[in-house]
PDB file of N, CA and C in Angstrom:
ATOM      1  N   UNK A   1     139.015  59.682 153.630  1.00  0.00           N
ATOM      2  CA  UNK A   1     139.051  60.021 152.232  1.00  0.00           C
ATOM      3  C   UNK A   1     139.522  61.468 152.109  1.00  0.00           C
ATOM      4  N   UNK A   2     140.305  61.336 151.148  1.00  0.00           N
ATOM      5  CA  UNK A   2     140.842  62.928 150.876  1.00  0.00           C
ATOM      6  C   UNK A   2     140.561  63.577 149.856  1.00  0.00           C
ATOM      7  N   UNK A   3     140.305  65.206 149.565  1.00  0.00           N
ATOM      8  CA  UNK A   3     140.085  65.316 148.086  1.00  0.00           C
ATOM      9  C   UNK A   3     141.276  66.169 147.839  1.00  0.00           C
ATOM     10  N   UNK A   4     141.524  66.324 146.865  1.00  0.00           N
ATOM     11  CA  UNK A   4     142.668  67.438 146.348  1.00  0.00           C
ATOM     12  C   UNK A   4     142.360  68.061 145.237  1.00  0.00           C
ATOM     13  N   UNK A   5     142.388  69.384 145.567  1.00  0.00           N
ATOM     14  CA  UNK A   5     141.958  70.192 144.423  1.00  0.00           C
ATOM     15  C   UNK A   5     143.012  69.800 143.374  1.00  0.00           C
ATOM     16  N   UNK A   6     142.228  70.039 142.314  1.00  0.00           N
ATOM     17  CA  UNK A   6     143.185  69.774 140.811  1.00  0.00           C
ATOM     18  C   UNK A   6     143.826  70.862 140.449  1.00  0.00           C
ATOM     19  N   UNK A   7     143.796  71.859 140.874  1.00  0.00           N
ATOM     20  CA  UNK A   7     144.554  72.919 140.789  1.00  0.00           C
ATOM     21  C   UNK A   7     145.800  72.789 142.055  1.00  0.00           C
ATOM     22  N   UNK A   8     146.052  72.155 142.841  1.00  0.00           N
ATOM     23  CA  UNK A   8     147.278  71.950 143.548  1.00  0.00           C
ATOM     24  C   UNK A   8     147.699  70.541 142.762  1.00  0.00           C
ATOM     25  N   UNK A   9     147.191  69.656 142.435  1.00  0.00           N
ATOM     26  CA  UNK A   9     147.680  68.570 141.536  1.00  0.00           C
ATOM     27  C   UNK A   9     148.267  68.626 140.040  1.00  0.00           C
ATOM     28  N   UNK A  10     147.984  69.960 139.734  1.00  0.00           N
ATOM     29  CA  UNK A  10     148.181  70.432 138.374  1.00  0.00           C
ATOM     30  C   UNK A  10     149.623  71.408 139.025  1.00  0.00           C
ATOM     31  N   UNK A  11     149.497  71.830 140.494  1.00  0.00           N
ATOM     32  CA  UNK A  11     150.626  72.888 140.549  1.00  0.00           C
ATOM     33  C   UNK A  11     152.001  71.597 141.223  1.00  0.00           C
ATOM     34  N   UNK A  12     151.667  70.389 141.401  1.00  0.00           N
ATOM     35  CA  UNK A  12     152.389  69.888 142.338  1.00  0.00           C
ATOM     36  C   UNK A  12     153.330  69.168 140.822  1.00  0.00           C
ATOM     37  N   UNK A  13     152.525  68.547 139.821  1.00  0.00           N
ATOM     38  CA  UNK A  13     152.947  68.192 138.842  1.00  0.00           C
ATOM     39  C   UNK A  13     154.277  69.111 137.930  1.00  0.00           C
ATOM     40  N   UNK A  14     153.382  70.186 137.812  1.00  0.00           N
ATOM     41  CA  UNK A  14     154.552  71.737 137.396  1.00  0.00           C
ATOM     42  C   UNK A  14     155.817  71.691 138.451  1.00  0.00           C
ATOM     43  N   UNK A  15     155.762  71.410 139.459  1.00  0.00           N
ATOM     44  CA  UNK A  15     157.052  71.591 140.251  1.00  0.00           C
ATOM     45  C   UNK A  15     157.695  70.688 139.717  1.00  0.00           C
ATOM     46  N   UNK A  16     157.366  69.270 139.988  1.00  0.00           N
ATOM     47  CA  UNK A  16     158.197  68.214 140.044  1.00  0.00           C
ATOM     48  C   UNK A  16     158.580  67.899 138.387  1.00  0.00           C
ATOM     49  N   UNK A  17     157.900  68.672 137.358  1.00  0.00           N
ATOM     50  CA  UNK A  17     158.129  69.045 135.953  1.00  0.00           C
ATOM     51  C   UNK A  17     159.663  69.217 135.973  1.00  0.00           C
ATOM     52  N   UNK A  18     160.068  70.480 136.894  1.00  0.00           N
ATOM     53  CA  UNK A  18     160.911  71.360 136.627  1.00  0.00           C
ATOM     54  C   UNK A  18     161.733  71.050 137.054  1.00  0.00           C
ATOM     55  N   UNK A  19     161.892  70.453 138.432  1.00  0.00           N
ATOM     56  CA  UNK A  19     162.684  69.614 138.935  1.00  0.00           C
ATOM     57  C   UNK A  19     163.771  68.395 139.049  1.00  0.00           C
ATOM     58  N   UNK A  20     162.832  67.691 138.051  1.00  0.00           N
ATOM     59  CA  UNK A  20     163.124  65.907 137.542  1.00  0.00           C
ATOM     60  C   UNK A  20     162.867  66.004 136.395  1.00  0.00           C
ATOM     61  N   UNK A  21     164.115  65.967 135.769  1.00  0.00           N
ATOM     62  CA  UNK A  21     164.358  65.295 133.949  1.00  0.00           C
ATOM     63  C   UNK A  21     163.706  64.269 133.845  1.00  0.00           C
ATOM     64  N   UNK A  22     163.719  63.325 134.485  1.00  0.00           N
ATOM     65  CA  UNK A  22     163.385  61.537 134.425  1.00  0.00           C
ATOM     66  C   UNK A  22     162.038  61.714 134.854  1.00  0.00           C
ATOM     67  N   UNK A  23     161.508  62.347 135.332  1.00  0.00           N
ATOM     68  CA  UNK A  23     160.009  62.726 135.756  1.00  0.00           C
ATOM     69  C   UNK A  23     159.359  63.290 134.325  1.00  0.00           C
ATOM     70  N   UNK A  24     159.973  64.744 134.426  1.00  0.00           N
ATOM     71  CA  UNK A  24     159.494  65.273 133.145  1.00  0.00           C
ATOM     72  C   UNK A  24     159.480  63.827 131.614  1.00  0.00           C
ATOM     73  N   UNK A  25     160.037  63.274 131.290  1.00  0.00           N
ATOM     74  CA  UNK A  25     160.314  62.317 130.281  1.00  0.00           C
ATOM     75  C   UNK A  25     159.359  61.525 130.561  1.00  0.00           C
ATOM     76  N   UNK A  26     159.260  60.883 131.482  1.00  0.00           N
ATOM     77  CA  UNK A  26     158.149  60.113 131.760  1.00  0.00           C
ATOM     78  C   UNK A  26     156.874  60.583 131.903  1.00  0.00           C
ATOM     79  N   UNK A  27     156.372  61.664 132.292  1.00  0.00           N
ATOM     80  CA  UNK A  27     155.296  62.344 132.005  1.00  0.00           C
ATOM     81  C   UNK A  27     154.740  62.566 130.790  1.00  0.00           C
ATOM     82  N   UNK A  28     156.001  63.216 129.875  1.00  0.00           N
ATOM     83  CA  UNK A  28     155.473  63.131 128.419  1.00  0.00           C
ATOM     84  C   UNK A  28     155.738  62.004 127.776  1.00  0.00           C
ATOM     85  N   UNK A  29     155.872  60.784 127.853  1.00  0.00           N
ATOM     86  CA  UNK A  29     155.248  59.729 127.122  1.00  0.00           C
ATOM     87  C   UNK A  29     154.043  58.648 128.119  1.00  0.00           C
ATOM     88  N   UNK A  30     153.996  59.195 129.347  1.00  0.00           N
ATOM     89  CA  UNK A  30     152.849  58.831 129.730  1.00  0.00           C
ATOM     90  C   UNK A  30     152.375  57.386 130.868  1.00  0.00           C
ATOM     91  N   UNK A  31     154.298  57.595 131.120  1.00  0.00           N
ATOM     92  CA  UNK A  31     154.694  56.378 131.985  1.00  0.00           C
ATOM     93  C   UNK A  31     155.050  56.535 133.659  1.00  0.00           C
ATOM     94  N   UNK A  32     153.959  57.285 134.228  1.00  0.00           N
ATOM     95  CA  UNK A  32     154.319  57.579 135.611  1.00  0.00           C
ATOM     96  C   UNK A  32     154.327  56.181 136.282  1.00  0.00           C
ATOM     97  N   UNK A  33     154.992  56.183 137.195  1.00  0.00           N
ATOM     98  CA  UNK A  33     155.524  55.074 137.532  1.00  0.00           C
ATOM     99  C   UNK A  33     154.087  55.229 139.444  1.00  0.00           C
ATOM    100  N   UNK A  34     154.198  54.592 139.764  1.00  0.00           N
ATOM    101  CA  UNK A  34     153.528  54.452 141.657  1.00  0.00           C
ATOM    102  C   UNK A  34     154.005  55.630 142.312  1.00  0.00           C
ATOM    103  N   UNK A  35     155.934  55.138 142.404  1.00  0.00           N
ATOM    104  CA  UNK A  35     156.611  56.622 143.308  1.00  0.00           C
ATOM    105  C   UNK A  35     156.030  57.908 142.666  1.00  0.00           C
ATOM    106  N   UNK A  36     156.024  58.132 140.945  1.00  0.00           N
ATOM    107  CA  UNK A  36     155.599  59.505 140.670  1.00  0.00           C
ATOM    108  C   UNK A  36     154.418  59.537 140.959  1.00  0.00           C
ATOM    109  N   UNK A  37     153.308  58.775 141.140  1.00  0.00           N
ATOM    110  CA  UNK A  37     152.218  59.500 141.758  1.00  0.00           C
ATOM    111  C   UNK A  37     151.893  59.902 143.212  1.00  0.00           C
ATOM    112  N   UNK A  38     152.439  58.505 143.893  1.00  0.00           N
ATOM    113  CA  UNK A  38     152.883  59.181 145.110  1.00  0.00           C
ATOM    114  C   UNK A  38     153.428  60.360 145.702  1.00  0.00           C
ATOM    115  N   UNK A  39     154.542  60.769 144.892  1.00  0.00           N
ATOM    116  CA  UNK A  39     154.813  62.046 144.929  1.00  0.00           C
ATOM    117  C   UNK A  39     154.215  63.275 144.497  1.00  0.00           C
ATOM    118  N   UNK A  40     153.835  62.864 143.745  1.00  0.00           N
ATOM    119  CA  UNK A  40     152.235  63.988 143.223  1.00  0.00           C
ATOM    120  C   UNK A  40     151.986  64.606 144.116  1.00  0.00           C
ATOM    121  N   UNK A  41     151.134  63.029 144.625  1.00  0.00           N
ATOM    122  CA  UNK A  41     149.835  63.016 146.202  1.00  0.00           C
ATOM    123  C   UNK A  41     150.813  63.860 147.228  1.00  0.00           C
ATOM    124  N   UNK A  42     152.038  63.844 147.811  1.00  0.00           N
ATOM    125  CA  UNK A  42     152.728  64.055 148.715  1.00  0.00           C
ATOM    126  C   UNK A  42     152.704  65.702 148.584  1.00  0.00           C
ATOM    127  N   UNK A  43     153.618  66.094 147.310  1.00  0.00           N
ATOM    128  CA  UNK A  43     153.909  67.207 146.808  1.00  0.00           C
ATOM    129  C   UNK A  43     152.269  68.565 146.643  1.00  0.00           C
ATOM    130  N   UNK A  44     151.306  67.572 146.804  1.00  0.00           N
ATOM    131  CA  UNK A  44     150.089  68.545 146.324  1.00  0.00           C
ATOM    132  C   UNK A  44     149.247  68.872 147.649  1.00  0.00           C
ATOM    133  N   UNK A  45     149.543  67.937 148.761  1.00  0.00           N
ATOM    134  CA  UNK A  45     149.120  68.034 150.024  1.00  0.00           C
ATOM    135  C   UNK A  45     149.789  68.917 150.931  1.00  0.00           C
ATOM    136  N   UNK A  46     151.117  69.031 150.373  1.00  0.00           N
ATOM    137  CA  UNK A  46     152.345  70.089 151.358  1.00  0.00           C
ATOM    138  C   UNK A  46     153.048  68.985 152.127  1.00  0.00           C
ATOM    139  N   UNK A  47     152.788  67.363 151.778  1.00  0.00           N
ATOM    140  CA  UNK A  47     153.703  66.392 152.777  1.00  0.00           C
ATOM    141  C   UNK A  47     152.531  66.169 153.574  1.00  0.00           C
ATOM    142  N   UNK A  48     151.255  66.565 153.974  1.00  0.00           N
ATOM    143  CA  UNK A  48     150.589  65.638 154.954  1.00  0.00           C
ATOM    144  C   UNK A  48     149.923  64.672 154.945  1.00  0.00           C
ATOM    145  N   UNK A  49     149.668  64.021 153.634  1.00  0.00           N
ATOM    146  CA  UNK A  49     149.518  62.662 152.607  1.00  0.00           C
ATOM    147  C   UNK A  49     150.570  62.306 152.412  1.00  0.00           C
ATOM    148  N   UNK A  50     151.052  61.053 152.508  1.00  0.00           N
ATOM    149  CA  UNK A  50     152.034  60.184 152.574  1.00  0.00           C
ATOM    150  C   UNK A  50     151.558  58.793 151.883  1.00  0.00           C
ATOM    151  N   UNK A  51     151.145  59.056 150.560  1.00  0.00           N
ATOM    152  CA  UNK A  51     150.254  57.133 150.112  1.00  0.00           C
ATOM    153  C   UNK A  51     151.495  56.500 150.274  1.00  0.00           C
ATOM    154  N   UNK A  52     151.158  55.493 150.278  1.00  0.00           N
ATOM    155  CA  UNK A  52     151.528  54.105 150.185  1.00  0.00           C
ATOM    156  C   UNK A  52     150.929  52.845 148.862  1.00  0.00           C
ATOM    157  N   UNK A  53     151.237  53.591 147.777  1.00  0.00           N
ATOM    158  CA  UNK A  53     150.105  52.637 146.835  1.00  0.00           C
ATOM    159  C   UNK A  53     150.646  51.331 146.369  1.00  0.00           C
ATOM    160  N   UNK A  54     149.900  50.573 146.113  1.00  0.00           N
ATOM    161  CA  UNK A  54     150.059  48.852 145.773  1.00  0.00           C
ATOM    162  C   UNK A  54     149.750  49.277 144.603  1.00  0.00           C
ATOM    163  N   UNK A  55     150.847  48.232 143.526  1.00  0.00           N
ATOM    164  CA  UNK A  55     150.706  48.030 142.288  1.00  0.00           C
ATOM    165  C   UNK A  55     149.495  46.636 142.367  1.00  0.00           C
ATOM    166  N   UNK A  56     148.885  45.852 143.132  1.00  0.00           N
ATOM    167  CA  UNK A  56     148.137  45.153 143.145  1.00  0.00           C
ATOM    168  C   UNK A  56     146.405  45.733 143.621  1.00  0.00           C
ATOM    169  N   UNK A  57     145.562  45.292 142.782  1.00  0.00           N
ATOM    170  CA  UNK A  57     144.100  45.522 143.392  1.00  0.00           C
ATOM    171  C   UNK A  57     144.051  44.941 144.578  1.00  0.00           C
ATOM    172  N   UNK A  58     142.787  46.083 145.185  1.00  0.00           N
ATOM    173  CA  UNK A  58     142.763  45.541 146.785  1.00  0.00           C
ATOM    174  C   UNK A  58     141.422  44.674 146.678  1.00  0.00           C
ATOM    175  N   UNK A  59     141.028  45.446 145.575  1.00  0.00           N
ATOM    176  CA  UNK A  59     139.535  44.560 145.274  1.00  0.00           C
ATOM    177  C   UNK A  59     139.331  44.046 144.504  1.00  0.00           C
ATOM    178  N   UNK A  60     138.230  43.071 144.460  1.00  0.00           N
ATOM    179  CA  UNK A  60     138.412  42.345 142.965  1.00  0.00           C
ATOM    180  C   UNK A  60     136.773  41.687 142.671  1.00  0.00           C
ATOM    181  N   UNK A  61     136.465  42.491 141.821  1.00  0.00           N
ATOM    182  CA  UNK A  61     134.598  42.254 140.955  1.00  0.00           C
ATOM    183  C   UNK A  61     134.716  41.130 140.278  1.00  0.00           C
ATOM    184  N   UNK A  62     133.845  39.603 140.781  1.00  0.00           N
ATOM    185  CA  UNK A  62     133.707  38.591 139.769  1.00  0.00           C
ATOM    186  C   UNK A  62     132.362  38.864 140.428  1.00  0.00           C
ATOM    187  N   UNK A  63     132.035  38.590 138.496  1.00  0.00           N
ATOM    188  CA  UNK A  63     130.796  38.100 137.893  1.00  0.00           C
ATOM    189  C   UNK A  63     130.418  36.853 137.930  1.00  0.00           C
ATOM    190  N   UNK A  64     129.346  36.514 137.738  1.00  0.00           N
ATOM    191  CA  UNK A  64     128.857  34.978 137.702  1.00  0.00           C
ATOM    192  C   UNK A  64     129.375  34.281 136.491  1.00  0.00           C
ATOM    193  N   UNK A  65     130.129  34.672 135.450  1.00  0.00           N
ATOM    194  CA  UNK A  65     130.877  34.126 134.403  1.00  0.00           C
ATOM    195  C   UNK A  65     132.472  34.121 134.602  1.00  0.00           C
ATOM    196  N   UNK A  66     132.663  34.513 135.372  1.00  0.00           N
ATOM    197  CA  UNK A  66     133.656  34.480 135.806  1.00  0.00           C
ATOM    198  C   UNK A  66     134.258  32.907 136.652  1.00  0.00           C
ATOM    199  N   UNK A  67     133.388  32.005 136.932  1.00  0.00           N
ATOM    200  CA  UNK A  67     133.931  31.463 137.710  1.00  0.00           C
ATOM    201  C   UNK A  67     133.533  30.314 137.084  1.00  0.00           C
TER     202      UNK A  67
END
């Protein structure tokens, strides 16, 4: 488990702000996509986090009404 300060997640975001038009745009309406968070994660670690995230749950909570 990793933690990341929110102050390198807040500075990794500002880079890739400045960087990427299509980033920036998508940030302000609120549509980060997997790769942009990935890159976040990548960008806020210095590259020694590398996710790999699934658009699918790995887990999955059923209730007894559920079934």
């Amino acid at each position: 488990m990793w933690q990341i300060a929110e102050y390198d997640m807040e500075q990794a975001i500002k880079s890739l702000r400045t960087t990427d038009g299509a980033f920036r745009q998508r940030i302000i309406k609120g549509e980060l996509t997997l790769e942009d968070v990935e890159r976040i994660i990548s960008t806020a670690t210095h590259g020694v986090v590398q996710p790999d995230l699934s658009p699918l749950p790995l887990f999955t909570c059923y209730t007894y009404y559920d079934k």
